[in-house]
N, C-alpha and C. Protein backbone atom coordinates (compact mmCIF):
# COMPACT_ATOMS: atom_id res chain seq x y z
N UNK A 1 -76.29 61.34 190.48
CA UNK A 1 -74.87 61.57 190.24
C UNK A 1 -74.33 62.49 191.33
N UNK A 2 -72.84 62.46 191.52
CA UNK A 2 -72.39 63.33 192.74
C UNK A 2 -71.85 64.54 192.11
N UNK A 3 -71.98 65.64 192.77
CA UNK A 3 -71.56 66.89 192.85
C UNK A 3 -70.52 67.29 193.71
N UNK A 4 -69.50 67.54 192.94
CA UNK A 4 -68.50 68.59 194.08
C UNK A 4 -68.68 69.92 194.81
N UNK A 5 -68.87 69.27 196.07
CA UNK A 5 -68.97 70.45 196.92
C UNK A 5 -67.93 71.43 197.29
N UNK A 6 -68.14 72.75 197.93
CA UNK A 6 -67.16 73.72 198.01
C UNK A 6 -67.26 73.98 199.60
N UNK A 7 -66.43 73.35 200.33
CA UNK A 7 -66.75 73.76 201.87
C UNK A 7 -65.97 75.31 202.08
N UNK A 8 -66.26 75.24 203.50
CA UNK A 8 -65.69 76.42 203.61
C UNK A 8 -63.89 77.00 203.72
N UNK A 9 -63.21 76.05 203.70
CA UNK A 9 -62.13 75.99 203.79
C UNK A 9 -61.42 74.55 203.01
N UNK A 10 -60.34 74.62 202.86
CA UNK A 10 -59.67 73.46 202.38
C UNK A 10 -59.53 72.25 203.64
N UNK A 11 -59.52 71.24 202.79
CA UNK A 11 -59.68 70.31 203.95
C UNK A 11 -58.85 68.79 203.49
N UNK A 12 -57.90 68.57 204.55
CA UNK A 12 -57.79 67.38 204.77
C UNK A 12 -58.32 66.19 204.70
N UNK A 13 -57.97 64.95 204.71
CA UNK A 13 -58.64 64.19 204.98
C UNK A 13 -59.27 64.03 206.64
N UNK A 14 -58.26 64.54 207.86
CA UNK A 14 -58.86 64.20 209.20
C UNK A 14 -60.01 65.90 209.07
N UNK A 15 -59.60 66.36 208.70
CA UNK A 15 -60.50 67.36 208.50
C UNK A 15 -61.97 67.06 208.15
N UNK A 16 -61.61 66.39 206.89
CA UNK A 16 -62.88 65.73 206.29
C UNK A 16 -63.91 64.98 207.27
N UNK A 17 -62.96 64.28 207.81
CA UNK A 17 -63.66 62.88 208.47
C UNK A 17 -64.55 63.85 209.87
N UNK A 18 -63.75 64.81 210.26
CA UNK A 18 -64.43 65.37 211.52
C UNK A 18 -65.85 65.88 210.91
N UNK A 19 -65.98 67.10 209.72
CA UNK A 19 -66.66 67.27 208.86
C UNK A 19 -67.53 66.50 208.44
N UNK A 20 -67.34 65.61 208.27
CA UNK A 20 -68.47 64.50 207.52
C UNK A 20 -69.73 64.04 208.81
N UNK A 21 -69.12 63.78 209.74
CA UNK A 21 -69.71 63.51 210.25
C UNK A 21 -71.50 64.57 211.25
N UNK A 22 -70.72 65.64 210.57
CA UNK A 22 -72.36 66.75 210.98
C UNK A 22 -72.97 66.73 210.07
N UNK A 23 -72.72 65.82 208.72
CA UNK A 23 -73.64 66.43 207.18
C UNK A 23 -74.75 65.57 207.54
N UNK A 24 -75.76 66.16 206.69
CA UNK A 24 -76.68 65.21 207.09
C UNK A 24 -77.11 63.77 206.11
N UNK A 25 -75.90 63.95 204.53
CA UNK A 25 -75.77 62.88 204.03
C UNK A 25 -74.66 62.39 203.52
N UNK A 26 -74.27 61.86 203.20
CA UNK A 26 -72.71 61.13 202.19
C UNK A 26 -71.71 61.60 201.82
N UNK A 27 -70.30 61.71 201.60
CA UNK A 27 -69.82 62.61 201.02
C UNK A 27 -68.21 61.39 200.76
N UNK A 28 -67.75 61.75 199.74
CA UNK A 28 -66.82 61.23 199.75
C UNK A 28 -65.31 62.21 199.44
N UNK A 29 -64.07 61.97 199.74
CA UNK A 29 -63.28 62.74 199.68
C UNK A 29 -62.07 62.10 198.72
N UNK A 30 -61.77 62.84 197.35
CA UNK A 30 -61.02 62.45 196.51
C UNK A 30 -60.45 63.42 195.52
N UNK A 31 -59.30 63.18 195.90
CA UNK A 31 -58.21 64.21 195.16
C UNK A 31 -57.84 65.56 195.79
N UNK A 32 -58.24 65.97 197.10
CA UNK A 32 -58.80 67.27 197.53
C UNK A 32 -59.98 67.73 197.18
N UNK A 33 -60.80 66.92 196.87
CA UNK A 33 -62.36 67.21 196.69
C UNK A 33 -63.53 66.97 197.47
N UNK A 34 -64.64 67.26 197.68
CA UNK A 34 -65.22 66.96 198.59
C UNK A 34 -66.12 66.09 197.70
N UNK A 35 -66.99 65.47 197.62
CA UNK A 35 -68.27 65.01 196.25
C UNK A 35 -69.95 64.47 197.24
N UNK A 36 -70.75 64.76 197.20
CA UNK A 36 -71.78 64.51 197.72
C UNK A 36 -71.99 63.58 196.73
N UNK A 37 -72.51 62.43 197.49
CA UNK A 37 -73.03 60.85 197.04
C UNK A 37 -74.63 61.02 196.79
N UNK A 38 -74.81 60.49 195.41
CA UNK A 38 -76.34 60.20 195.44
C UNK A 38 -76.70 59.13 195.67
N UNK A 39 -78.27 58.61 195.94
CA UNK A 39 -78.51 57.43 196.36
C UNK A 39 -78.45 56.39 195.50
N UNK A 40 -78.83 55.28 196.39
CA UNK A 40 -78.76 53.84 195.33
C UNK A 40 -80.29 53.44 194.71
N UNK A 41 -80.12 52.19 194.26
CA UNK A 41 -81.35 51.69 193.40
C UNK A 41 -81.63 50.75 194.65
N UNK A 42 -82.74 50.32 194.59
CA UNK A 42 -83.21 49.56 195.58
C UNK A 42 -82.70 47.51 194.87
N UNK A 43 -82.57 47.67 193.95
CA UNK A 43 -81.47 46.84 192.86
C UNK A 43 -80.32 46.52 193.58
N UNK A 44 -79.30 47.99 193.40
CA UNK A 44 -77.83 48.20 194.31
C UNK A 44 -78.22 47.07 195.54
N UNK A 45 -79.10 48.51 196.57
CA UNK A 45 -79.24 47.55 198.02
C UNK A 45 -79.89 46.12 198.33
N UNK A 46 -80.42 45.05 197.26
CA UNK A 46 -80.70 44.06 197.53
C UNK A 46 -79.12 43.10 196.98
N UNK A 47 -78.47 43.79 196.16
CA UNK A 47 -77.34 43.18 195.83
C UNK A 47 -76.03 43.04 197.18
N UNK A 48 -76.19 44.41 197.38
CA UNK A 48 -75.05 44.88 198.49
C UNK A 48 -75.87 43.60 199.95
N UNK A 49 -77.11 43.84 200.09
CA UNK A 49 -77.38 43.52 201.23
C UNK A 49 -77.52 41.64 201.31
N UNK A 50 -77.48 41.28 200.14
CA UNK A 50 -77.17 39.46 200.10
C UNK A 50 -75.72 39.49 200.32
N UNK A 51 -75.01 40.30 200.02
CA UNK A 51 -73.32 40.36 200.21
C UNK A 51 -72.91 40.23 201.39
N UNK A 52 -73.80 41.40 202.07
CA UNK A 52 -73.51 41.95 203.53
C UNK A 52 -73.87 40.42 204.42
N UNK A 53 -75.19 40.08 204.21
CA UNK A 53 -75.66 39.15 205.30
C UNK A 53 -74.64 37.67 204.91
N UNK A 54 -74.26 37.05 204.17
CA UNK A 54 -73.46 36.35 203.94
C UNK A 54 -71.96 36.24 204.19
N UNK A 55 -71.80 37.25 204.06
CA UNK A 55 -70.01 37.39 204.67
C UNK A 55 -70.18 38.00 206.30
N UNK A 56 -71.34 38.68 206.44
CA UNK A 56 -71.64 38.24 207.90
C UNK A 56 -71.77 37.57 209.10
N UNK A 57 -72.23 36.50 208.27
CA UNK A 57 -73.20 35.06 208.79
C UNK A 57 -71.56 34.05 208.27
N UNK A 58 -71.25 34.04 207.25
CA UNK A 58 -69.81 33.46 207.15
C UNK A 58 -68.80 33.31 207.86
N UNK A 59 -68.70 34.97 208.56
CA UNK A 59 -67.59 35.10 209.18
C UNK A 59 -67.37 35.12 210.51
N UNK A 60 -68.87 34.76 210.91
CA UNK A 60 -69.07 34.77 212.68
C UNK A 60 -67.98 34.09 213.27
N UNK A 61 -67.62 34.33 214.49
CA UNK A 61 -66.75 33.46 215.18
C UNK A 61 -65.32 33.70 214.52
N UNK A 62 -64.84 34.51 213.39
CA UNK A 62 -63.62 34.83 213.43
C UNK A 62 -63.13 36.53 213.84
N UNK A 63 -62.10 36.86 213.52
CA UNK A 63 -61.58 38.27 213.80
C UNK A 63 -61.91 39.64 212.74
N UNK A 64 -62.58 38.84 211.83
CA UNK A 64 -62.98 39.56 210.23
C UNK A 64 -64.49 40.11 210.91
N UNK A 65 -64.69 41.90 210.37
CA UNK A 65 -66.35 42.62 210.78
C UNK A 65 -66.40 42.61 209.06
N UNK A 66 -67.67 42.59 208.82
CA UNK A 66 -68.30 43.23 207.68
C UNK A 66 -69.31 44.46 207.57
N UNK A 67 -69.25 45.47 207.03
CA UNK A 67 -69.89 46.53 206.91
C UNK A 67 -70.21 46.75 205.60
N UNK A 68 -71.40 47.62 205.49
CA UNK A 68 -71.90 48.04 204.68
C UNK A 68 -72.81 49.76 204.58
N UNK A 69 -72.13 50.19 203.41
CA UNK A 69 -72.91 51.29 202.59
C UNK A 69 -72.18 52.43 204.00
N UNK A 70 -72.62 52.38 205.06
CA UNK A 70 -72.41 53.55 206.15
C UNK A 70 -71.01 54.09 206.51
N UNK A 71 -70.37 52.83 206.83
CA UNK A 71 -69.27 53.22 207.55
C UNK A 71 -67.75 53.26 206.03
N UNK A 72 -66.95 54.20 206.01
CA UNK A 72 -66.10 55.00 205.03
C UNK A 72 -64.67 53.77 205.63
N UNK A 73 -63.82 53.93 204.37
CA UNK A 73 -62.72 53.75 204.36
C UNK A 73 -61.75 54.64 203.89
N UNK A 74 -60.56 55.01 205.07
CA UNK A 74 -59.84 56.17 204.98
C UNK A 74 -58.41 55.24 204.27
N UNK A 75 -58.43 55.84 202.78
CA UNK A 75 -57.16 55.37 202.44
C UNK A 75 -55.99 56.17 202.85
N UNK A 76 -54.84 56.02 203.38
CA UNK A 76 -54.06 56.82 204.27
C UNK A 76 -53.14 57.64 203.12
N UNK A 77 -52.27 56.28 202.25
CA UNK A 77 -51.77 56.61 200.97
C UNK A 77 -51.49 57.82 200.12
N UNK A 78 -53.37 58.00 200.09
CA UNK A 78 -53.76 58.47 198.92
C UNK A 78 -54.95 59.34 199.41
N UNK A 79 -54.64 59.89 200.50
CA UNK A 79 -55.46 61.30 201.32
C UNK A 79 -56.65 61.07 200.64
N UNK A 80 -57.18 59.93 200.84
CA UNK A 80 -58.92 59.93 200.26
C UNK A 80 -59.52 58.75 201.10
N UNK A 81 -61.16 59.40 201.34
CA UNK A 81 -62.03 58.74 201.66
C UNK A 81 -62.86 57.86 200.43
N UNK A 82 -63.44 56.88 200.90
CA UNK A 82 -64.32 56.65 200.10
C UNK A 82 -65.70 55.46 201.21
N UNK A 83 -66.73 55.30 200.54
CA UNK A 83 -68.50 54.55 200.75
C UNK A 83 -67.81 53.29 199.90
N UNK A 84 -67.27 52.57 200.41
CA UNK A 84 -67.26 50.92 199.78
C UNK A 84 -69.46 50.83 200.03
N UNK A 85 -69.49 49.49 199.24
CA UNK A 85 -70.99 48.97 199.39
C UNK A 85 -70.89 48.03 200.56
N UNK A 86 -69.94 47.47 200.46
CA UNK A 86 -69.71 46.33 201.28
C UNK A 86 -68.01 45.93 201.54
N UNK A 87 -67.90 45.75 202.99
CA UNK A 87 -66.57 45.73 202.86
C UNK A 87 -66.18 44.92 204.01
N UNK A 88 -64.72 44.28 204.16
CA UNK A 88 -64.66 43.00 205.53
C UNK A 88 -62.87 43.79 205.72
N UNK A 89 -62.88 43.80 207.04
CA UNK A 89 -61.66 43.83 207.59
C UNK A 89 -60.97 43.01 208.72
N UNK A 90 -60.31 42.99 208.89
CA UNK A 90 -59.70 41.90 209.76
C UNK A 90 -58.95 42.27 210.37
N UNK A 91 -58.44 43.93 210.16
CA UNK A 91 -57.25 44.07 211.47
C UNK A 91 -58.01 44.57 213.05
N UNK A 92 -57.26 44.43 214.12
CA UNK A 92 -57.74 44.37 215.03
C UNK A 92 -57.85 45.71 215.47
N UNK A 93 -57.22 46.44 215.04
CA UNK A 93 -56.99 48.70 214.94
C UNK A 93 -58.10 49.05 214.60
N UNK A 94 -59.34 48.08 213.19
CA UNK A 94 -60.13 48.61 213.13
C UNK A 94 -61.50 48.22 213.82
N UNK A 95 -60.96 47.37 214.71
CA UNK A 95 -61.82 47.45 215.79
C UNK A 95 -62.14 48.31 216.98
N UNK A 96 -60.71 49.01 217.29
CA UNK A 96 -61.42 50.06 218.45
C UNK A 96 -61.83 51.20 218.19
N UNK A 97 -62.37 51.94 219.02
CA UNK A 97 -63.51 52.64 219.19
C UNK A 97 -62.86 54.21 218.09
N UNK A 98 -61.67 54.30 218.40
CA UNK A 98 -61.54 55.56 216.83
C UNK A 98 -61.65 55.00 215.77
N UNK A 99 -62.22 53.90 215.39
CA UNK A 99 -61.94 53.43 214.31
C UNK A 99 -63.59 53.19 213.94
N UNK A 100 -64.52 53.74 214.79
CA UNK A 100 -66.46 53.23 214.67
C UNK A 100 -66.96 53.78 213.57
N UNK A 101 -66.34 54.92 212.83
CA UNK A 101 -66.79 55.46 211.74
C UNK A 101 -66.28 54.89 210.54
N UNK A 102 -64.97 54.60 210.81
CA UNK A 102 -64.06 54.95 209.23
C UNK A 102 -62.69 53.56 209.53
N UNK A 103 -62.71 52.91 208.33
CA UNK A 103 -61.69 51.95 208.96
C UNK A 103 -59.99 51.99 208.01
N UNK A 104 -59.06 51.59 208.34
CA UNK A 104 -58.57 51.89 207.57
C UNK A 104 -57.51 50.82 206.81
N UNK A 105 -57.84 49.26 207.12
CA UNK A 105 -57.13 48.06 206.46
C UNK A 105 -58.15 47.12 205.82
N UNK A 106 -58.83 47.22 205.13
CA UNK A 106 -59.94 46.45 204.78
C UNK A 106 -59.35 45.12 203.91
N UNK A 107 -59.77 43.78 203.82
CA UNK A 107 -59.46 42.99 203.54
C UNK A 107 -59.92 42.93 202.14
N UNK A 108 -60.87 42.70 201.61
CA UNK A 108 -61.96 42.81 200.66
C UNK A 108 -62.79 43.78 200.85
N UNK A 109 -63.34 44.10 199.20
CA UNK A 109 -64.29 45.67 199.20
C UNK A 109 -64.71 44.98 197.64
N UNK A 110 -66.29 45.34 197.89
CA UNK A 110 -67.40 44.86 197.16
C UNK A 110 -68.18 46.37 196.74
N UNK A 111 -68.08 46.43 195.56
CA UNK A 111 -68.79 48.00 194.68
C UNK A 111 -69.46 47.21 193.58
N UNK A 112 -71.05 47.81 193.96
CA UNK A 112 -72.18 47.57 192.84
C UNK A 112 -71.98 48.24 191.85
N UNK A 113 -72.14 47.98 190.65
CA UNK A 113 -71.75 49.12 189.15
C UNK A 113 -73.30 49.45 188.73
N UNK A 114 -73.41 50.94 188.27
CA UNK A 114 -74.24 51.25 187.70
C UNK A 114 -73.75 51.47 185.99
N UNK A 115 -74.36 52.26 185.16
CA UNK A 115 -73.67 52.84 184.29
C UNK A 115 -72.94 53.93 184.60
N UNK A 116 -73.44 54.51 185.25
CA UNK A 116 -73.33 56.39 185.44
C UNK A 116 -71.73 56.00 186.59
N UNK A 117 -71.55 54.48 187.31
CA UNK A 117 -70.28 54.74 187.65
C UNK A 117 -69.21 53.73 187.33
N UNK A 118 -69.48 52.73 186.77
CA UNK A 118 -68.89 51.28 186.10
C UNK A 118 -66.88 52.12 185.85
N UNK A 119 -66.93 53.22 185.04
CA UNK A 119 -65.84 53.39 184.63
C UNK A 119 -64.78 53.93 185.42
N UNK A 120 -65.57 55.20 186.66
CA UNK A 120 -64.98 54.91 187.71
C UNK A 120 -64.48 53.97 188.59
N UNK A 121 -65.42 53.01 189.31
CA UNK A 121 -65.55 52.31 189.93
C UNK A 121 -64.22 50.98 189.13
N UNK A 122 -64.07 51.30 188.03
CA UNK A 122 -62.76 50.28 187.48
C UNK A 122 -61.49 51.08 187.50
N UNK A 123 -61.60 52.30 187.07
CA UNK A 123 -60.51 52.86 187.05
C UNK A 123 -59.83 53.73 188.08
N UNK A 124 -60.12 55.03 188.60
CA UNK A 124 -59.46 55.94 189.00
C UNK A 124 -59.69 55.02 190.76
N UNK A 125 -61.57 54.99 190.79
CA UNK A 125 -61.47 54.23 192.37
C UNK A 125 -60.54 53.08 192.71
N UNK A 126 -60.47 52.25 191.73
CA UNK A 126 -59.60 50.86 191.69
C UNK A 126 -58.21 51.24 192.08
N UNK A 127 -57.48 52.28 191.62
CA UNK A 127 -56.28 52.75 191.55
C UNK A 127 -56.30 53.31 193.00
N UNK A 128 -57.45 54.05 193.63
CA UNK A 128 -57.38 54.34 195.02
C UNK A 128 -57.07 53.42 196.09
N UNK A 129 -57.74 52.39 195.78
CA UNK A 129 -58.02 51.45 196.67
C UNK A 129 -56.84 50.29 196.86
N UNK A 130 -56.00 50.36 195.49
CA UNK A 130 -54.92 49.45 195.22
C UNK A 130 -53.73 50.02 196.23
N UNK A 131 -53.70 50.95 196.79
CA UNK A 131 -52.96 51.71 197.50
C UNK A 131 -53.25 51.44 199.02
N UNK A 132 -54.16 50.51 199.20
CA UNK A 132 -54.49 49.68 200.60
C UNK A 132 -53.33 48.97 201.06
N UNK A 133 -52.65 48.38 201.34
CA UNK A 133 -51.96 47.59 201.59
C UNK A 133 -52.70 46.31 202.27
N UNK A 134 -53.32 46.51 202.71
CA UNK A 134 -54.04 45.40 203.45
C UNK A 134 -55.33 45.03 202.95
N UNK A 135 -55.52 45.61 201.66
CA UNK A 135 -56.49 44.88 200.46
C UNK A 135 -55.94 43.47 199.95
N UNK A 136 -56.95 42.91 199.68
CA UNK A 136 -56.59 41.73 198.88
C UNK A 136 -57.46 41.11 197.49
N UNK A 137 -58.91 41.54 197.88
CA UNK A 137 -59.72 41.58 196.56
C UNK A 137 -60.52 42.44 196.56
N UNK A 138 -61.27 42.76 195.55
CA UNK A 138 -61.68 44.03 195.20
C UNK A 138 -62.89 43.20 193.88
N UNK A 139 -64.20 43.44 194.23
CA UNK A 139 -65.35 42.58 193.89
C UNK A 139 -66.08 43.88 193.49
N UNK A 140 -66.45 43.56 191.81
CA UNK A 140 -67.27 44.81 191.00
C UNK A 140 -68.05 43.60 190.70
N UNK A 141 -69.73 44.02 191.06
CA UNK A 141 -70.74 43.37 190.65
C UNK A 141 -71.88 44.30 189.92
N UNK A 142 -72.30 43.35 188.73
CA UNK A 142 -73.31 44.37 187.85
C UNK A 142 -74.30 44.13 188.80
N UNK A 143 -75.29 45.34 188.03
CA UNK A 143 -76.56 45.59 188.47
C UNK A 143 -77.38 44.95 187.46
N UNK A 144 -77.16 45.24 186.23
CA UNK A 144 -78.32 44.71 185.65
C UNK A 144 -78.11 43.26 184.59
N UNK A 145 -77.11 42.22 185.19
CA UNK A 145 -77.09 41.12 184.68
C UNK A 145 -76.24 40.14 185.45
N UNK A 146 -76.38 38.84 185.24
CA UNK A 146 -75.37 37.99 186.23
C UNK A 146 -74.11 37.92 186.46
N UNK A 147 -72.99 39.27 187.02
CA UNK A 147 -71.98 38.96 186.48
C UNK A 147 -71.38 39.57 187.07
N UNK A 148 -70.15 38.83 187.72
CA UNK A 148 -69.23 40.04 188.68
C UNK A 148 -67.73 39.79 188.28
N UNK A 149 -67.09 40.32 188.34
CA UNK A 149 -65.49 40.27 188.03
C UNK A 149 -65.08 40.67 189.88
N UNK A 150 -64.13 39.75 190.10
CA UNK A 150 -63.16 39.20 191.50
C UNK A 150 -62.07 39.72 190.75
N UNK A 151 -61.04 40.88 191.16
CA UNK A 151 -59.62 41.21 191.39
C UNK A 151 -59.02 40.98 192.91
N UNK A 152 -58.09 39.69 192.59
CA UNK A 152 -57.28 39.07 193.41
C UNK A 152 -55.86 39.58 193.03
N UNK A 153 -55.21 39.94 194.57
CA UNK A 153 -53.65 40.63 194.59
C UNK A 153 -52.68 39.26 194.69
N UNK A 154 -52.26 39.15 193.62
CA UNK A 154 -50.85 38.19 193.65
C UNK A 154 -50.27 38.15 194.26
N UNK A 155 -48.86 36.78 194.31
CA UNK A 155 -48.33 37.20 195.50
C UNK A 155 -47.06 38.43 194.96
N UNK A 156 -47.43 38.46 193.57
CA UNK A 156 -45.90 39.43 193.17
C UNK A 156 -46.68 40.48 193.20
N UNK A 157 -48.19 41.10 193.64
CA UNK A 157 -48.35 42.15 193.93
C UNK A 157 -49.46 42.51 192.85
N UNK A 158 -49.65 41.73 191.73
CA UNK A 158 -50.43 41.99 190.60
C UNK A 158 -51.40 41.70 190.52
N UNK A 159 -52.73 42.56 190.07
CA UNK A 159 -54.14 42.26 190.30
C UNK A 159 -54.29 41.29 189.09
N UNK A 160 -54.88 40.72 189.58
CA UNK A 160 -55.75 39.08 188.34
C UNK A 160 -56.97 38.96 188.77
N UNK A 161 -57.86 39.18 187.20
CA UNK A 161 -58.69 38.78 186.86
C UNK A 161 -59.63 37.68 187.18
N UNK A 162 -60.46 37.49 188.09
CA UNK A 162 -61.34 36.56 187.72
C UNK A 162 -62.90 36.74 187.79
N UNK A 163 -63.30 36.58 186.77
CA UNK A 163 -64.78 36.64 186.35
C UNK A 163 -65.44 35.55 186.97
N UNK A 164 -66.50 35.93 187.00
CA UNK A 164 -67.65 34.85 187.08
C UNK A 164 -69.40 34.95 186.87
N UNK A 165 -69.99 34.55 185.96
CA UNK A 165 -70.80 34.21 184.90
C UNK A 165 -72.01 33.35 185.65
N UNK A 166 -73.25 33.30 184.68
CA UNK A 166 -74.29 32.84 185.46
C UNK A 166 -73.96 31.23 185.80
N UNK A 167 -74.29 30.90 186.68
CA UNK A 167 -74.03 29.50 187.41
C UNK A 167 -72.63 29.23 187.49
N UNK A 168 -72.03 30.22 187.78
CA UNK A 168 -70.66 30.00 188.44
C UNK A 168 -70.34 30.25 189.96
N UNK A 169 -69.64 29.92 190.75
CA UNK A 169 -69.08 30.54 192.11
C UNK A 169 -68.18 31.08 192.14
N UNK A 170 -68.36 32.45 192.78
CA UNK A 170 -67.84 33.26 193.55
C UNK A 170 -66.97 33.45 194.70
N UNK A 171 -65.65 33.15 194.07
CA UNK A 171 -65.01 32.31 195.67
C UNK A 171 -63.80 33.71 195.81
N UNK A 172 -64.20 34.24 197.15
CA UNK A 172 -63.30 35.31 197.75
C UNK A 172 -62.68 34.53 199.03
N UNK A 173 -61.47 34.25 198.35
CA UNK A 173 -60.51 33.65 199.11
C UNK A 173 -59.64 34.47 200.35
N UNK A 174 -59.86 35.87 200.39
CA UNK A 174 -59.36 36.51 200.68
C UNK A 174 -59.81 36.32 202.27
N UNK A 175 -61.00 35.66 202.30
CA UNK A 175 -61.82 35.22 203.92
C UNK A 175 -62.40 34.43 203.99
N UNK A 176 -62.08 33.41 202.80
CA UNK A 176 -62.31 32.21 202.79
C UNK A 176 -63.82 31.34 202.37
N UNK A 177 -64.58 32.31 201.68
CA UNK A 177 -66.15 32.00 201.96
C UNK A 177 -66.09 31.88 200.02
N UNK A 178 -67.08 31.49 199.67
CA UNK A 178 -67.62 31.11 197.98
C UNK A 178 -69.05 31.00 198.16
N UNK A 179 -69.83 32.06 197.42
CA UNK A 179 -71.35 31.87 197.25
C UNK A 179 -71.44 31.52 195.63
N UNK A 180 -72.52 31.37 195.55
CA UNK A 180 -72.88 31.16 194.01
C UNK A 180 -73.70 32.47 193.30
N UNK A 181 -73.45 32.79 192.01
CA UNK A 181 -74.00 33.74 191.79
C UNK A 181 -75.54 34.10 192.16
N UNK A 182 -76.39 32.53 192.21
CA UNK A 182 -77.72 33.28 192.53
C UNK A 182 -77.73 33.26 194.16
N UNK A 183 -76.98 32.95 194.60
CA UNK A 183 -77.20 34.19 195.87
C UNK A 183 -76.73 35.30 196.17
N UNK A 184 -75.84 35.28 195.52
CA UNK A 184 -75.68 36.88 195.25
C UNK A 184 -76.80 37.98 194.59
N UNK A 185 -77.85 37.39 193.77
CA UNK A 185 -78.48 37.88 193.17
C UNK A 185 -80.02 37.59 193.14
N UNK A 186 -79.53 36.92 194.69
CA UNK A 186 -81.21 36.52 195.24
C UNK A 186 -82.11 37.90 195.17
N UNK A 187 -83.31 37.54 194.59
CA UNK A 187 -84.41 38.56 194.60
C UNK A 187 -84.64 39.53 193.77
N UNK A 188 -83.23 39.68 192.80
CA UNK A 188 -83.13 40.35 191.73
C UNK A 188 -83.42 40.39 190.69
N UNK A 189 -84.64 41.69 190.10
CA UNK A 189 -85.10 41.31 189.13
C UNK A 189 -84.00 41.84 187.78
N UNK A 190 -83.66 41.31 186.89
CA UNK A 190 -82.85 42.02 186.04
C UNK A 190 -83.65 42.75 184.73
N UNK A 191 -84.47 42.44 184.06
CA UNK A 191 -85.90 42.66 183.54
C UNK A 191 -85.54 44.68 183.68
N UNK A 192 -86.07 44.34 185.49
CA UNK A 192 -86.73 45.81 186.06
C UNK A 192 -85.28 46.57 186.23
N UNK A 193 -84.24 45.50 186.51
CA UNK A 193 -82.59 46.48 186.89
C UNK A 193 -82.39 47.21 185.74
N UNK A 194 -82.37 46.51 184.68
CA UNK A 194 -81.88 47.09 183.15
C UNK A 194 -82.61 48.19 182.94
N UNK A 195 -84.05 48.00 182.54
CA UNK A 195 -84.83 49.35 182.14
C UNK A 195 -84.51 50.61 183.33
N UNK A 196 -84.34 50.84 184.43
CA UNK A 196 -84.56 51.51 184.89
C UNK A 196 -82.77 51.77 185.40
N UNK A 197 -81.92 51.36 184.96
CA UNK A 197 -80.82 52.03 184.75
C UNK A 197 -80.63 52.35 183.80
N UNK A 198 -80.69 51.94 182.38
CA UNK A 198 -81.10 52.58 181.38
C UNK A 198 -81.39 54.09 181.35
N UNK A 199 -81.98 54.22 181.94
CA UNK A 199 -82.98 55.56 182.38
C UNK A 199 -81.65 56.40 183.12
N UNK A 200 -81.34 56.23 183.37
CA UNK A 200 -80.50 56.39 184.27
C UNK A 200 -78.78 57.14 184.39
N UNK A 201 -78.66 56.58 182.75
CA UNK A 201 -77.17 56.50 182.02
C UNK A 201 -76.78 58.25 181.72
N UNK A 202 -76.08 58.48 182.08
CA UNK A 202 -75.42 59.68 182.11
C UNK A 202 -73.75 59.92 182.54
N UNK A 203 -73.07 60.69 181.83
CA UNK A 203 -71.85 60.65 182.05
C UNK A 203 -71.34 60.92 182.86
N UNK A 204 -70.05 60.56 183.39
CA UNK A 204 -69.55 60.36 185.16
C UNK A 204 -67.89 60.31 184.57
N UNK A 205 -67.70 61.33 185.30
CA UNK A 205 -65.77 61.57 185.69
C UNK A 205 -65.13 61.45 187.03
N UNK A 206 -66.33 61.88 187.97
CA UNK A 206 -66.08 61.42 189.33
C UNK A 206 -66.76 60.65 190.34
N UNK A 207 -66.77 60.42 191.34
CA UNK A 207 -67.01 59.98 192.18
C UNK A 207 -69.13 59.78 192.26
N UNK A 208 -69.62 58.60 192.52
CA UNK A 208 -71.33 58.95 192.95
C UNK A 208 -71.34 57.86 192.91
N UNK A 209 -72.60 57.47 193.17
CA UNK A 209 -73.11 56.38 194.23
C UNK A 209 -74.46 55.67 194.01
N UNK A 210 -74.63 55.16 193.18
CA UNK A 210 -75.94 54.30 192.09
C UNK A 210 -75.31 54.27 190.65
């Protein structure tokens, strides 16, 4: 679970971002807070990393990068950073070189749910992130069963619902690509995901990262 840290001074977000970059691990910035990120399940990173190599390998040859787990998205909005798991952008700003850390128009953004962050990760982060302008879906996938919910931005601006269930596809229109759930969930044992998040379950108001 993450802990709010107390730096030495109050800090901005460009503050932050200069900052972040000497720590020697994670940190995310929300509300005027600083929060040190704990790690993932090796679960999370086989989920995140079928995401990553697929919208990778998808998107070759167009103007869309995909990243994962490392590189931060600076919501401008809403003076907060945040660790998407996986994330695709397409503007061309966040291609140059001030932009190698931290991006700031992301097209789609993909967050693994644990327990300890499921309620975040729907609510207060969702509300961060809706403040993108240059978002368009926003992909919460479980950890410990077949099942991800797709929030697609209307064209009147309104997030809609769409689920999808074992042997269904997964179609993020937002860059044009549709996998099927078991590749999304290639290699995943759910058996071993469950018990050992289970273990795991503890209460969460802010920000962390498994």
């Amino acid at each position: 679970m993450s802990a709010v840290l107390q730096p030495s001074s109050r800090m901005d977000p460009t503050a932050f971002l200069a900052w972040e970059e000497h720590q020697p691990g994670r940190h995310e910035f929300v509300d005027g807070e600083v929060y040190a990120m704990s790690g993932a399940t090796s679960t999370h990173n086989t989920i995140a990393g079928n995401l990553y190599m697929a919208l990778r390998q998808g998107l070759r040859g167009t103007p869309c990068r995909t990243h994962i787990e490392g590189v931060k998205v600076h919501i401008q909005a809403a003076d907060s950073v945040l660790y998407p798991y996986v994330f695709v952008t397409c503007d061309p700003v966040d291609l140059t070189p001030e932009r190698d850390t931290h991006k700031t128009s992301p097209t789609l953004v993909v967050e693994v749910l644990s327990p300890a962050t499921a309620a975040y990760d729907r609510g207060r982060k969702f509300e961060l992130y809706q403040q993108l302008p240059s978002l368009k879906e926003y992909v919460l996938v479980e950890a410990d069963r077949p099942h991800v919910d797709l929030f697609r931005r209307n064209a009147e601006g309104l997030w809609v619902l769409h689920p999808a269930g074992p042997g269904a596809v997964l179609d993020m229109a937002s860059v044009g690509l549709s996998l099927t759930l078991d590749q999304v969930y290639e290699e995943v044992d759910f058996d071993l995901s469950r018990a050992f998040l289970q273990d795991r379950i503890e209460p969460s108001a802010g920000p962390a990262a498994s």
